[in-house]
PDB file of N, CA and C in Angstrom:
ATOM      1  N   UNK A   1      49.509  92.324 104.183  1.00  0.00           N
ATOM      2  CA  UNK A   1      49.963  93.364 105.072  1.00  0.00           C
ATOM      3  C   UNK A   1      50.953  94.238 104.322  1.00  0.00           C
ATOM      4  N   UNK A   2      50.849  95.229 104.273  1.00  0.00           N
ATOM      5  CA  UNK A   2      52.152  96.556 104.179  1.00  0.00           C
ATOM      6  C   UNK A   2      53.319  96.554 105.317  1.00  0.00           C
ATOM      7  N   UNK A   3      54.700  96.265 104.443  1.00  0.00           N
ATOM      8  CA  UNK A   3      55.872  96.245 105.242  1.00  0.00           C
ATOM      9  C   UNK A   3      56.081  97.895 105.183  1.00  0.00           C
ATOM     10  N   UNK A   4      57.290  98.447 105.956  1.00  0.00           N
ATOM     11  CA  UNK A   4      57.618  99.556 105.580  1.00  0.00           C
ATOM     12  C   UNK A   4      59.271  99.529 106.207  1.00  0.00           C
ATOM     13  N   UNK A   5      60.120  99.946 105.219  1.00  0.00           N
ATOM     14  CA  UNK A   5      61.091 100.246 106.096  1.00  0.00           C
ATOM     15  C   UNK A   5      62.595 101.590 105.704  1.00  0.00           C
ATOM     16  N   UNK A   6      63.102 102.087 106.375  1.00  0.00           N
ATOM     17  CA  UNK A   6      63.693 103.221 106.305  1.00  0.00           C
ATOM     18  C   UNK A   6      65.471 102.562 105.749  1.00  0.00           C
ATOM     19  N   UNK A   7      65.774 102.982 104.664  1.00  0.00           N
ATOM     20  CA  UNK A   7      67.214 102.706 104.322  1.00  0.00           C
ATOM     21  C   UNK A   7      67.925 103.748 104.271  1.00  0.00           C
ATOM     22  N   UNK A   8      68.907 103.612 105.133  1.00  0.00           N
ATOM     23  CA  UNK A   8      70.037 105.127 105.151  1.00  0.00           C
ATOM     24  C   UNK A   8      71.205 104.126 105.171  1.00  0.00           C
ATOM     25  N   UNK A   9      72.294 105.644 104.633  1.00  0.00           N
ATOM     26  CA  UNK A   9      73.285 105.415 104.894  1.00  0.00           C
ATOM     27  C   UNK A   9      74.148 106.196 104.053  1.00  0.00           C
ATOM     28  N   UNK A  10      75.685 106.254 104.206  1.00  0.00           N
ATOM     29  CA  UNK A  10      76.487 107.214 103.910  1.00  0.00           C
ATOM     30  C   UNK A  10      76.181 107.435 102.687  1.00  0.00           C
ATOM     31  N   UNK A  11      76.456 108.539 101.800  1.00  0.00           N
ATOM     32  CA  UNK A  11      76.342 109.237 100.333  1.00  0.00           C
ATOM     33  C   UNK A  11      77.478 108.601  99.697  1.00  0.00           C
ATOM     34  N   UNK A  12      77.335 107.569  99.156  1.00  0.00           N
ATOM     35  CA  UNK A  12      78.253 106.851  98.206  1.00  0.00           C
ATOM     36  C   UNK A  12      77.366 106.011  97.230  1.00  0.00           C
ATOM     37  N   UNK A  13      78.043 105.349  96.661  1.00  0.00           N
ATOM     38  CA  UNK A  13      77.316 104.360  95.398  1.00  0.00           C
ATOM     39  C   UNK A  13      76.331 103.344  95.948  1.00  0.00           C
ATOM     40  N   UNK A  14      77.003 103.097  97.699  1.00  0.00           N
ATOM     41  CA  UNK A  14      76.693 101.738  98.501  1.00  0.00           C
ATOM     42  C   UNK A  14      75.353 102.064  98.497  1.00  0.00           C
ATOM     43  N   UNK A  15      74.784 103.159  98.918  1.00  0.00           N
ATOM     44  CA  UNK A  15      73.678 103.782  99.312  1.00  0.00           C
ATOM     45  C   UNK A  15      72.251 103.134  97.819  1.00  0.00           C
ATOM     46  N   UNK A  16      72.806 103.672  96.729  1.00  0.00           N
ATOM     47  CA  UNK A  16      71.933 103.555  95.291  1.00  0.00           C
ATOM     48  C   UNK A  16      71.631 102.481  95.547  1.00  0.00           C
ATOM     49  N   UNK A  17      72.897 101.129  95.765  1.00  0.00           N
ATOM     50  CA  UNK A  17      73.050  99.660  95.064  1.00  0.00           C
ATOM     51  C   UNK A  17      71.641  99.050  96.755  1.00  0.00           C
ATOM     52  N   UNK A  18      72.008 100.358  97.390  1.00  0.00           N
ATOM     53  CA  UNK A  18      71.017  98.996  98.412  1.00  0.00           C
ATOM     54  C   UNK A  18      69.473  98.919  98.272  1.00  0.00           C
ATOM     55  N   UNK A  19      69.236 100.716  98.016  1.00  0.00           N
ATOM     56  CA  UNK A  19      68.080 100.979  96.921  1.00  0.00           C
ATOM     57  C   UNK A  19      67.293 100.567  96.270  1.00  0.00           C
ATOM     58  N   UNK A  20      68.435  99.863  95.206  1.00  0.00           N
ATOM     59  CA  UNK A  20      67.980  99.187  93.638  1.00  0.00           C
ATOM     60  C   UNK A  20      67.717  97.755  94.232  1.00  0.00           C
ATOM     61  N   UNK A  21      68.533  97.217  95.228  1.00  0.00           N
ATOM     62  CA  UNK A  21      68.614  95.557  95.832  1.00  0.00           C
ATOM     63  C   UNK A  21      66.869  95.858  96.159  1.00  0.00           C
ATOM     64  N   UNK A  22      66.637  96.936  97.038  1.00  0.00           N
ATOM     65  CA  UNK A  22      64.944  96.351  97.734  1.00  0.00           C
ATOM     66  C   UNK A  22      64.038  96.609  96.606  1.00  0.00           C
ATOM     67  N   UNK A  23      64.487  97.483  95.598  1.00  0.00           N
ATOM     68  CA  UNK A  23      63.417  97.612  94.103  1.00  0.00           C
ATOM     69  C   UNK A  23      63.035  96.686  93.558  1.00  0.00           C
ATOM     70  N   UNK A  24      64.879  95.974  93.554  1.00  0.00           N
ATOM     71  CA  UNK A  24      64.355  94.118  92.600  1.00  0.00           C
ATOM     72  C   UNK A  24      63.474  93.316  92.929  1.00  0.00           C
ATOM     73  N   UNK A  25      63.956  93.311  94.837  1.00  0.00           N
ATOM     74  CA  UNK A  25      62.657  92.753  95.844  1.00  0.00           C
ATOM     75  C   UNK A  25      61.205  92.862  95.644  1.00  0.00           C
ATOM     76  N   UNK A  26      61.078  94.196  95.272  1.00  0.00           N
ATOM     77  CA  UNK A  26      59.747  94.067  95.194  1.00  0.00           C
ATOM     78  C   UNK A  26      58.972  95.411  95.861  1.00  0.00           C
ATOM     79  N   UNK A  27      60.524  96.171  96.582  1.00  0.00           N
ATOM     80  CA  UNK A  27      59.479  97.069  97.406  1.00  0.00           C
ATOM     81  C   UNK A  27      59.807  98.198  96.572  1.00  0.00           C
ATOM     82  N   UNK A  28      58.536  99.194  97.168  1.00  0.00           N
ATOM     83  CA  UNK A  28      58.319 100.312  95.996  1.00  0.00           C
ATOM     84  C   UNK A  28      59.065 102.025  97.177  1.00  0.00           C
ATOM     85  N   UNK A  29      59.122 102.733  96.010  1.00  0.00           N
ATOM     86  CA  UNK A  29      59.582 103.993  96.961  1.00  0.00           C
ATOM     87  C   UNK A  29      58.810 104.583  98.073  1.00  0.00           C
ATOM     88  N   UNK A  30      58.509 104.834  98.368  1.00  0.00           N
ATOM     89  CA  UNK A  30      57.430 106.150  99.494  1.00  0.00           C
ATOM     90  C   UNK A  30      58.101 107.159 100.257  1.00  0.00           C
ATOM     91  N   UNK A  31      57.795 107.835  99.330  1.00  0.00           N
ATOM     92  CA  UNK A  31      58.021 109.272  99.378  1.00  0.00           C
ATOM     93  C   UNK A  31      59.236 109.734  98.766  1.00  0.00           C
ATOM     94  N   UNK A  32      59.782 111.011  99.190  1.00  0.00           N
ATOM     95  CA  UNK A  32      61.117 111.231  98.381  1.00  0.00           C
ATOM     96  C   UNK A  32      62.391 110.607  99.787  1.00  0.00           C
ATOM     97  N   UNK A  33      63.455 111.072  98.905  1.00  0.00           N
ATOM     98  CA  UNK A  33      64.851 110.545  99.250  1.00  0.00           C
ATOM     99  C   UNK A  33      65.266 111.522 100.531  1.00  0.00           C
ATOM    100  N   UNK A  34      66.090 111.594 101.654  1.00  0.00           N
ATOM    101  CA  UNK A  34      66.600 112.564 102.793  1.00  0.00           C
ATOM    102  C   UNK A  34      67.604 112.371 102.653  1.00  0.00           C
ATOM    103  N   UNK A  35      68.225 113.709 103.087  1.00  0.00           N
ATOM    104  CA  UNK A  35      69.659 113.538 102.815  1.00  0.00           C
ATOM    105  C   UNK A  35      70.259 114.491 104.280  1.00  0.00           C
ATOM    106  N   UNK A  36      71.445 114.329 104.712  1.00  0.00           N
ATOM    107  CA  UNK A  36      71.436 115.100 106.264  1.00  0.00           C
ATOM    108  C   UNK A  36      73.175 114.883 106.391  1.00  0.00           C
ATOM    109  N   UNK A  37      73.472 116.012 106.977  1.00  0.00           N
ATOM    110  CA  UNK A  37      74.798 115.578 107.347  1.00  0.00           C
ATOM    111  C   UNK A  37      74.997 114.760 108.904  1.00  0.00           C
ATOM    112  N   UNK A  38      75.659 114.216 108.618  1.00  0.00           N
ATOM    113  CA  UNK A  38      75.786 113.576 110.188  1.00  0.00           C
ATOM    114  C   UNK A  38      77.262 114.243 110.951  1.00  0.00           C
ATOM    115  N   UNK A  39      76.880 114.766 111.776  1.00  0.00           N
ATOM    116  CA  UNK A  39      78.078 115.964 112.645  1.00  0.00           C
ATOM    117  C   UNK A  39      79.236 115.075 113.212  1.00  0.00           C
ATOM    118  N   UNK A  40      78.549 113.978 113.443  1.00  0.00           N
ATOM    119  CA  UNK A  40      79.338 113.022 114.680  1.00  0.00           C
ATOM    120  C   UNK A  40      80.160 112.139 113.626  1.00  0.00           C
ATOM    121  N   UNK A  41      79.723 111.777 112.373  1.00  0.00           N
ATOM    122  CA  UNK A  41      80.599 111.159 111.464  1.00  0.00           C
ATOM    123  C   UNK A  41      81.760 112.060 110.369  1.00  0.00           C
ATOM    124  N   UNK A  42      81.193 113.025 110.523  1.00  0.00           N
ATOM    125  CA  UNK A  42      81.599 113.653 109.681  1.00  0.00           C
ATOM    126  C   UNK A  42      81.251 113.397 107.807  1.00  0.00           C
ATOM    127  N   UNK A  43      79.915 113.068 107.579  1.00  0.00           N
ATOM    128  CA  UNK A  43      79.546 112.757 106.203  1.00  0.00           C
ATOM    129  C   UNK A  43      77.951 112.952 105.889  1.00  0.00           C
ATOM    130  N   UNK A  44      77.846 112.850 104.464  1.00  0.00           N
ATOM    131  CA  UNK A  44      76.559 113.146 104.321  1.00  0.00           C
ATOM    132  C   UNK A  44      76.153 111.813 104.589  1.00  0.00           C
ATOM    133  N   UNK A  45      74.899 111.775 104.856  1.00  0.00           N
ATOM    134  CA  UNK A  45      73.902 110.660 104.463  1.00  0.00           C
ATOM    135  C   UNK A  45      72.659 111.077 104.015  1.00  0.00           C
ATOM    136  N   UNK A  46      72.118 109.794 103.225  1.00  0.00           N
ATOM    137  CA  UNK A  46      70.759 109.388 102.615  1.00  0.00           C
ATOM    138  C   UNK A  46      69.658 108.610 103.221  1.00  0.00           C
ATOM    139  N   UNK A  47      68.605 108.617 103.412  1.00  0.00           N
ATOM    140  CA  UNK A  47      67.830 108.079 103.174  1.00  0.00           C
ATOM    141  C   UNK A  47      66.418 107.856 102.531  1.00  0.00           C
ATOM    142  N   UNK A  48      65.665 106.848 102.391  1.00  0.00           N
ATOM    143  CA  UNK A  48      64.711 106.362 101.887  1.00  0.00           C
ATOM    144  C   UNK A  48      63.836 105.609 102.121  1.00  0.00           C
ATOM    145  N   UNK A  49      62.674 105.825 102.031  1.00  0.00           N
ATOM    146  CA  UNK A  49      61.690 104.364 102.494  1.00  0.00           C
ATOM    147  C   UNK A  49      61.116 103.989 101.384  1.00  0.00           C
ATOM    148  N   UNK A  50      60.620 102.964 101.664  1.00  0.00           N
ATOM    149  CA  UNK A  50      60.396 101.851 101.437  1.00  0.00           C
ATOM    150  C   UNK A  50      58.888 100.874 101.523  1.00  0.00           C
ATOM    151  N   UNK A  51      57.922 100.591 100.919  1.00  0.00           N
ATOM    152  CA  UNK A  51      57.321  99.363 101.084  1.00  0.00           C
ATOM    153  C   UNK A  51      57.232  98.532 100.412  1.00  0.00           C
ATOM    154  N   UNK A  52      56.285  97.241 101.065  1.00  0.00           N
ATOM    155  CA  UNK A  52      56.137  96.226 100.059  1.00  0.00           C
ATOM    156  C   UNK A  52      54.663  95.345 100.626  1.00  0.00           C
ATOM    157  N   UNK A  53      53.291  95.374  99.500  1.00  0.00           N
ATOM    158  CA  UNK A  53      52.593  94.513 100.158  1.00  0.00           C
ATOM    159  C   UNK A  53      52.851  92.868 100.063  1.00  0.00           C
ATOM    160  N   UNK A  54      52.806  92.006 101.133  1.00  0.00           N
ATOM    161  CA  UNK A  54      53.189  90.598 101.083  1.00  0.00           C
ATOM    162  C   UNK A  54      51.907  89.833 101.836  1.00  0.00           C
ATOM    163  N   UNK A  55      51.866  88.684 101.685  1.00  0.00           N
ATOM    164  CA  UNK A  55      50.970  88.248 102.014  1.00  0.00           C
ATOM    165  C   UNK A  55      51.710  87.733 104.048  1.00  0.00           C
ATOM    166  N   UNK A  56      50.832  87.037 104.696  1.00  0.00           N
ATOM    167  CA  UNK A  56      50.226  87.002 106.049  1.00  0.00           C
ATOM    168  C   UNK A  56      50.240  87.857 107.168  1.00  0.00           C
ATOM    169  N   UNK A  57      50.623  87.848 108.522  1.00  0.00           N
ATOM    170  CA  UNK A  57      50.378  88.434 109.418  1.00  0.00           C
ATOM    171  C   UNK A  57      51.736  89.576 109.835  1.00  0.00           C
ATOM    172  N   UNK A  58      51.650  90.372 110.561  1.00  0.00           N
ATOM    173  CA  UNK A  58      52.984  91.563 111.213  1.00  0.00           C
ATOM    174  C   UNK A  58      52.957  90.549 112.322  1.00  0.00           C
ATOM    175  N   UNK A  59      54.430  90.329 112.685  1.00  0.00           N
ATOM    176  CA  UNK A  59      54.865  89.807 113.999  1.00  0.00           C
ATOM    177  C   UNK A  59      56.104  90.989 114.205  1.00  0.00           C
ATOM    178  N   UNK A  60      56.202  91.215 115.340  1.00  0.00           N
ATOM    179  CA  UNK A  60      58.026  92.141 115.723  1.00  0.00           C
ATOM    180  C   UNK A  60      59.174  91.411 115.148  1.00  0.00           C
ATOM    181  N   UNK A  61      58.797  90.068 115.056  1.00  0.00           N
ATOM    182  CA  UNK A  61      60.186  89.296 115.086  1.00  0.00           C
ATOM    183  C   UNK A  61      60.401  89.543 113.136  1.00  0.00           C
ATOM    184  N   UNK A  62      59.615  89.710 112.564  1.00  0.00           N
ATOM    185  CA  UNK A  62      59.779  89.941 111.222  1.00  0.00           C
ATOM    186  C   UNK A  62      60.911  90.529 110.418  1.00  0.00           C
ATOM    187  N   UNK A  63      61.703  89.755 109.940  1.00  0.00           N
ATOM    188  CA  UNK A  63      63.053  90.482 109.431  1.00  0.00           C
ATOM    189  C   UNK A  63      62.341  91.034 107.600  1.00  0.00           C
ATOM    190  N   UNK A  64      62.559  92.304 108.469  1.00  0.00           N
ATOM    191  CA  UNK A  64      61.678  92.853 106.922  1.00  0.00           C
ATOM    192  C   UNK A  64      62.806  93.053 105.490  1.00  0.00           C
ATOM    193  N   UNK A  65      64.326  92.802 106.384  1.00  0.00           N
ATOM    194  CA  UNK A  65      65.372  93.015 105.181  1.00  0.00           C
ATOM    195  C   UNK A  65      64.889  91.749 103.661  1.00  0.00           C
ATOM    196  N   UNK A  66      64.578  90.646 104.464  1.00  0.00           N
ATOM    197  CA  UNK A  66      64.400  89.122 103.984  1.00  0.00           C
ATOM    198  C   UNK A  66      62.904  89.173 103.004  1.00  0.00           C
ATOM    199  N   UNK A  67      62.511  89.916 102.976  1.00  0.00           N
ATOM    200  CA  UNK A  67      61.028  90.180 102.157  1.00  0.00           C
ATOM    201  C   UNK A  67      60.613  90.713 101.025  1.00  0.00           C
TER     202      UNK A  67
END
């Protein structure tokens, strides 16, 4: 099955390092990077997706961070 999942978060280093953490994992980029200000925080943010093919079934309960 194909996981997929969306990583954001504020425009700092934290953002790269969480990036590079799901790369080591295993999951690959898709598509390019977003970037947006957030009005209500007052900061930029990033994001990125993400997949990874793994072997058995999609359940909801699936913690796709863990994969």
């Amino acid at each position: 099955m194909k996981l997929y999942r969306f990583l954001s978060a504020e425009d700092t280093s934290a953002f790269c390092h969480k990036v590079t953490a799901a790369l080591n994992k295993g999951w690959e980029l898709h598509g390019g990077p977003t970037y947006a200000y957030d009005a209500g925080a007052g900061v930029m943010r990033c994001g990125q997706a993400v997949v990874k093919d793994v072997a058995g079934d999609y359940h909801p309960e699936l913690k796709l961070g863990e994969q």
